[in-house]
C-alpha atoms as a PDB file:
ATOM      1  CA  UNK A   1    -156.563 -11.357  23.381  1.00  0.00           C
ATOM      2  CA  UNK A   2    -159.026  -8.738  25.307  1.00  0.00           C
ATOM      3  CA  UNK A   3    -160.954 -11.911  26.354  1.00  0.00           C
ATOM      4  CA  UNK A   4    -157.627 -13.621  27.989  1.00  0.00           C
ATOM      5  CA  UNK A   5    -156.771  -9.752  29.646  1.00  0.00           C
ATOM      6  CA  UNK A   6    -160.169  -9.740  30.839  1.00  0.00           C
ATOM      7  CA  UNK A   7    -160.333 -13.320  32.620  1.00  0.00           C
ATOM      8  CA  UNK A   8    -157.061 -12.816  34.015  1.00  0.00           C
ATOM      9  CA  UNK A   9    -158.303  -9.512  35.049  1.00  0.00           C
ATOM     10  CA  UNK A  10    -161.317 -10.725  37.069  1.00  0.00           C
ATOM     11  CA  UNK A  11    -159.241 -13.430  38.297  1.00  0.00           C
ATOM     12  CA  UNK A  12    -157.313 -10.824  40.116  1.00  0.00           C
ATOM     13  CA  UNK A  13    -160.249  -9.506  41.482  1.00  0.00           C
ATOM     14  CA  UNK A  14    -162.647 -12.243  41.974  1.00  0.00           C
ATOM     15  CA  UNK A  15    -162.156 -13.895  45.698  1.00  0.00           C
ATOM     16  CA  UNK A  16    -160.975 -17.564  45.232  1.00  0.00           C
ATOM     17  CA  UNK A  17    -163.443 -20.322  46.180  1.00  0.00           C
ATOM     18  CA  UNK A  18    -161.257 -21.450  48.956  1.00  0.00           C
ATOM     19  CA  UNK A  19    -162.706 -24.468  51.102  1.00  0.00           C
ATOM     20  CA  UNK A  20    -160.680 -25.436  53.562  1.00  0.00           C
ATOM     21  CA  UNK A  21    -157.647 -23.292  52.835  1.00  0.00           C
ATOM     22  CA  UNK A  22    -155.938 -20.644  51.388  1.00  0.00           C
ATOM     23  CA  UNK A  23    -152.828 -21.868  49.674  1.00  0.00           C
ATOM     24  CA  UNK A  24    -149.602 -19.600  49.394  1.00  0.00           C
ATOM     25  CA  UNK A  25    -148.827 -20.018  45.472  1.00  0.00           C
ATOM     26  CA  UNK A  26    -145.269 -19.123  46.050  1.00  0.00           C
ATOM     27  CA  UNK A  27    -143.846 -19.758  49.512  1.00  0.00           C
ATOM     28  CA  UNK A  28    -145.910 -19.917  52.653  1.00  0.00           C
ATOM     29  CA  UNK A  29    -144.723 -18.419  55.939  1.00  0.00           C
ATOM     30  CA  UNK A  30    -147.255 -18.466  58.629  1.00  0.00           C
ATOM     31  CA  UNK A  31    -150.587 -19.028  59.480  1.00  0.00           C
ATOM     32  CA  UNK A  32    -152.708 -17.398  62.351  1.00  0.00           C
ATOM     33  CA  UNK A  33    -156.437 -18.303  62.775  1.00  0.00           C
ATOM     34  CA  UNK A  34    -158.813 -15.792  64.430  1.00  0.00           C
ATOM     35  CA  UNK A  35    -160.341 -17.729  67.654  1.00  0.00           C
ATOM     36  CA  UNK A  36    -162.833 -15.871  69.817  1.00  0.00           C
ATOM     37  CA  UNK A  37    -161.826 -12.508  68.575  1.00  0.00           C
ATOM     38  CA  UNK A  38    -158.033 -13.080  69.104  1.00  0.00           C
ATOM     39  CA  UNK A  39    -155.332 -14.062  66.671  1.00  0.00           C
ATOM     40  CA  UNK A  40    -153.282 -17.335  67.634  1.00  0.00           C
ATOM     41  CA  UNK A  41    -150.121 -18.662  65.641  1.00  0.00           C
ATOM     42  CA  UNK A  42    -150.645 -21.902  64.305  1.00  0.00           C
ATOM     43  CA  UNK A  43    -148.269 -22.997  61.702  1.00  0.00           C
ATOM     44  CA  UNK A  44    -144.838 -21.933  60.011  1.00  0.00           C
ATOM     45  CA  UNK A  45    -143.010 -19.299  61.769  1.00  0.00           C
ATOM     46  CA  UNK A  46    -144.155 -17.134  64.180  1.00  0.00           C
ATOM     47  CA  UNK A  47    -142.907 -13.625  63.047  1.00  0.00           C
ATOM     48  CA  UNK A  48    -146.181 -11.422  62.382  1.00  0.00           C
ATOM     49  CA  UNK A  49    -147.791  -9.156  64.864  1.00  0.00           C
ATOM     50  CA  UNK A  50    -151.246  -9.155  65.107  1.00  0.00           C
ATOM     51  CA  UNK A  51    -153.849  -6.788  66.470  1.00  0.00           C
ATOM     52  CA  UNK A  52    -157.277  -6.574  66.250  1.00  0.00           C
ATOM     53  CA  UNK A  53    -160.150  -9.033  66.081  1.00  0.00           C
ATOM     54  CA  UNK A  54    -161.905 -11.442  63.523  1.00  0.00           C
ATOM     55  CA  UNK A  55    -163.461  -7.871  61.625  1.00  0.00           C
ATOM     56  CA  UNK A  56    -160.437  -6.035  61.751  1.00  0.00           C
ATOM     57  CA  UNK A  57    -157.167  -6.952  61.900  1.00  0.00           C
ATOM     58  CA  UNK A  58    -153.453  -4.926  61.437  1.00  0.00           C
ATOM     59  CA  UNK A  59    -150.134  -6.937  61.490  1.00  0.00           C
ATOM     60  CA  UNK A  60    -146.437  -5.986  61.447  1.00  0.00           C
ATOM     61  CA  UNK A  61    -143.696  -8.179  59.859  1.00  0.00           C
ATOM     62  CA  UNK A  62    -139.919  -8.583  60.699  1.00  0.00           C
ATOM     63  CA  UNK A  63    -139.855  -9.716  57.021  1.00  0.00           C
ATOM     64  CA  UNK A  64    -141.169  -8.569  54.062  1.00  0.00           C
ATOM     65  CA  UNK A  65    -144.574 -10.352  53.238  1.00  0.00           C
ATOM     66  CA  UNK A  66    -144.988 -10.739  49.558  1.00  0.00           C
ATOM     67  CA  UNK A  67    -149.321 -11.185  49.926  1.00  0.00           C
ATOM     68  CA  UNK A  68    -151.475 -12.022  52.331  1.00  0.00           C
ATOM     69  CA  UNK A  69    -154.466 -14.745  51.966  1.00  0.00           C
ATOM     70  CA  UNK A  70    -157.407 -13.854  53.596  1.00  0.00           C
ATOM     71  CA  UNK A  71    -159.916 -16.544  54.515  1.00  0.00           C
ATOM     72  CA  UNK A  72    -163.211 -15.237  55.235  1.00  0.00           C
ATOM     73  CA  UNK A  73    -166.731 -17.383  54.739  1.00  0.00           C
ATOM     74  CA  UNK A  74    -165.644 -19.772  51.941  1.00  0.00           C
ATOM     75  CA  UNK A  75    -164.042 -16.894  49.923  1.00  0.00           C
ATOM     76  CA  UNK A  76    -160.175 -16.520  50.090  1.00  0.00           C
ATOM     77  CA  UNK A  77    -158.801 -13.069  49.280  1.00  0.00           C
ATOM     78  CA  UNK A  78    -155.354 -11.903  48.050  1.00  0.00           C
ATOM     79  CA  UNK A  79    -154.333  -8.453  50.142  1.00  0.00           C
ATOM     80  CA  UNK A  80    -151.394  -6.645  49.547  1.00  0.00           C
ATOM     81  CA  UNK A  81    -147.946  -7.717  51.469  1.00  0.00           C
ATOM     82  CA  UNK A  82    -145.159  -5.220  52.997  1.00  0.00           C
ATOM     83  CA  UNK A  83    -143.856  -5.141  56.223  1.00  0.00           C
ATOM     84  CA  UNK A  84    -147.443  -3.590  57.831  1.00  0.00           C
ATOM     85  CA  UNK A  85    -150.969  -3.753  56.700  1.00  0.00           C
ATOM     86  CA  UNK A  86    -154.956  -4.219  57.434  1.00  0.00           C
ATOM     87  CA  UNK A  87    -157.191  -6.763  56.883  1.00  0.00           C
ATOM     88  CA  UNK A  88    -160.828  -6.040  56.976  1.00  0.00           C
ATOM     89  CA  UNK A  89    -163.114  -8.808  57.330  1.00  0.00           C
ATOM     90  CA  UNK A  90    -166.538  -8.796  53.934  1.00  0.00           C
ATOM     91  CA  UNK A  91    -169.562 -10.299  55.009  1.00  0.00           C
ATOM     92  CA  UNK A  92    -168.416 -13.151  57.343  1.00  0.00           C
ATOM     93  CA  UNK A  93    -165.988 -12.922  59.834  1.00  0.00           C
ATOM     94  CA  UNK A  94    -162.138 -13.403  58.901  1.00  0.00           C
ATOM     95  CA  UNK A  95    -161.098 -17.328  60.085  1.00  0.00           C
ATOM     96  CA  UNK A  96    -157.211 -17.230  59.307  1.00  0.00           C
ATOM     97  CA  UNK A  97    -154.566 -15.549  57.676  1.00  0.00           C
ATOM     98  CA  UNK A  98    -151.835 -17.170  55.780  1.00  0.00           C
ATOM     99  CA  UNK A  99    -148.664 -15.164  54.824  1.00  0.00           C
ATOM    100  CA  UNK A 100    -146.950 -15.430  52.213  1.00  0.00           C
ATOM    101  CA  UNK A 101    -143.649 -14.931  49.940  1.00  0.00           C
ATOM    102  CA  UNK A 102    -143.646 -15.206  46.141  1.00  0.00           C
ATOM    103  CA  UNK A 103    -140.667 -18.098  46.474  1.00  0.00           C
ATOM    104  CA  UNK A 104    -140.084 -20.290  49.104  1.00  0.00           C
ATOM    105  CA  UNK A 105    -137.436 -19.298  50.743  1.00  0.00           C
ATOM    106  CA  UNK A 106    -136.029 -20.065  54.405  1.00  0.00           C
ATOM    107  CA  UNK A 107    -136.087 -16.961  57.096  1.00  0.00           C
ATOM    108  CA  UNK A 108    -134.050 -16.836  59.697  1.00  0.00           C
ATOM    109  CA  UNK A 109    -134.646 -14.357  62.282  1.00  0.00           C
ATOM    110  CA  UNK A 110    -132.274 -13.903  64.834  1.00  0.00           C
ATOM    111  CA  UNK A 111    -132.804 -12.396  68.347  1.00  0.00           C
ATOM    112  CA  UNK A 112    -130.088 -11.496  70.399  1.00  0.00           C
ATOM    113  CA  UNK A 113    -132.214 -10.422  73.421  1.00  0.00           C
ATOM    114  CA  UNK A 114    -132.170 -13.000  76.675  1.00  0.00           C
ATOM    115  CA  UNK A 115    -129.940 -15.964  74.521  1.00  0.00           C
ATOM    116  CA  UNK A 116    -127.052 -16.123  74.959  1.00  0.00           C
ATOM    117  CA  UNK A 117    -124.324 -16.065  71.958  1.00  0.00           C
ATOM    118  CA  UNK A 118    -123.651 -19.980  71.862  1.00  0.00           C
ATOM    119  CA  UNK A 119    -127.726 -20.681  72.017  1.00  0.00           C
ATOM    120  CA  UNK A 120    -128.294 -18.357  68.670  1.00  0.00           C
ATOM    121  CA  UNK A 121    -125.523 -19.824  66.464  1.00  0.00           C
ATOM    122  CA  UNK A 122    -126.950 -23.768  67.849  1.00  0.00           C
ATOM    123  CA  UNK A 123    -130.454 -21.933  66.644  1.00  0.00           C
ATOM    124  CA  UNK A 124    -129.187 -20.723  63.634  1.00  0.00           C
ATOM    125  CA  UNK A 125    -127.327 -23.793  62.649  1.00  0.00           C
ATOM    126  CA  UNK A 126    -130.480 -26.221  63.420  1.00  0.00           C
ATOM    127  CA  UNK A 127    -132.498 -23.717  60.793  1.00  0.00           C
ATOM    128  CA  UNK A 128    -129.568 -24.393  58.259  1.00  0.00           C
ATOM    129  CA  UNK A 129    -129.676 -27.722  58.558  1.00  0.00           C
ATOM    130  CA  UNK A 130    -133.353 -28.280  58.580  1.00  0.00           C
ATOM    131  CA  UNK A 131    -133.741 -26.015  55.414  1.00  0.00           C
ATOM    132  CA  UNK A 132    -130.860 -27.846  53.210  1.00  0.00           C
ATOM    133  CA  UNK A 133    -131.393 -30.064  50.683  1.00  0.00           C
ATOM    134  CA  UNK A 134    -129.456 -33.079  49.739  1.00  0.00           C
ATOM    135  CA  UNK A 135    -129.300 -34.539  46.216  1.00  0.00           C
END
């Protein structure tokens, strides 16, 4: 038994050999990838705020992010979710940042801002129906 706690343990610890990505175990939400020193969105949906470059980076949610995968080298790094955080980069550079929630689950964020009424429920309604499921 203290040999199973201890390999679980260091795989805790342990950065993941990651390749070419950084899979979300539970449900992914969005990806950004650090390209010369900025942050750009390029997958899922856009609703993290980044700041920062590819040695440093802090990032606000409008959900709450489970974990975050860090991809840095070839090493891929759990950090801790919330609604805020900071990701510093180990020996190489960070390359992306996938965020993640322990289930996949659909978001829907809804703005209010310049659209009017009608546009947000049509918005809201084409989420729905892309996010059903039909036996």
């Amino acid at each position: 038994m203290k040999k199973l706690t201890l390999l679980l343990l260091l795989l805790f610890i342990i950065p993941v050999s990651a390749g070419e990505k950084c899979p979300c175990p539970g449900g992914f939400l969005a990806k950004y990838e650090c390209e010369s020193d900025s942050w750009v969105f390029t997958e899922g949906q856009d609703i993290i705020t980044l700041t920062g470059n590819c040695q440093e980076v802090s990032w606000t949610s409008e959900v709450e992010i489970s974990y975050v995968m860090a991809k840095s080298g070839q090493d891929c790094t759990q950090c801790v979710g919330g609604y805020s955080g900071t990701v510093i980069a180990g020996e190489h550079e960070l390359s992306y940042l996938s965020f993640c929630r322990e289930k996949a689950t659909a978001i829907t964020i809804v703005h209010f801002g310049a659209h009017s009424l009608r546009e947000t429920v049509i918005a809201w309604l084409v989420s729905l129906l892309q996010h059903l499921t039909f036996f």
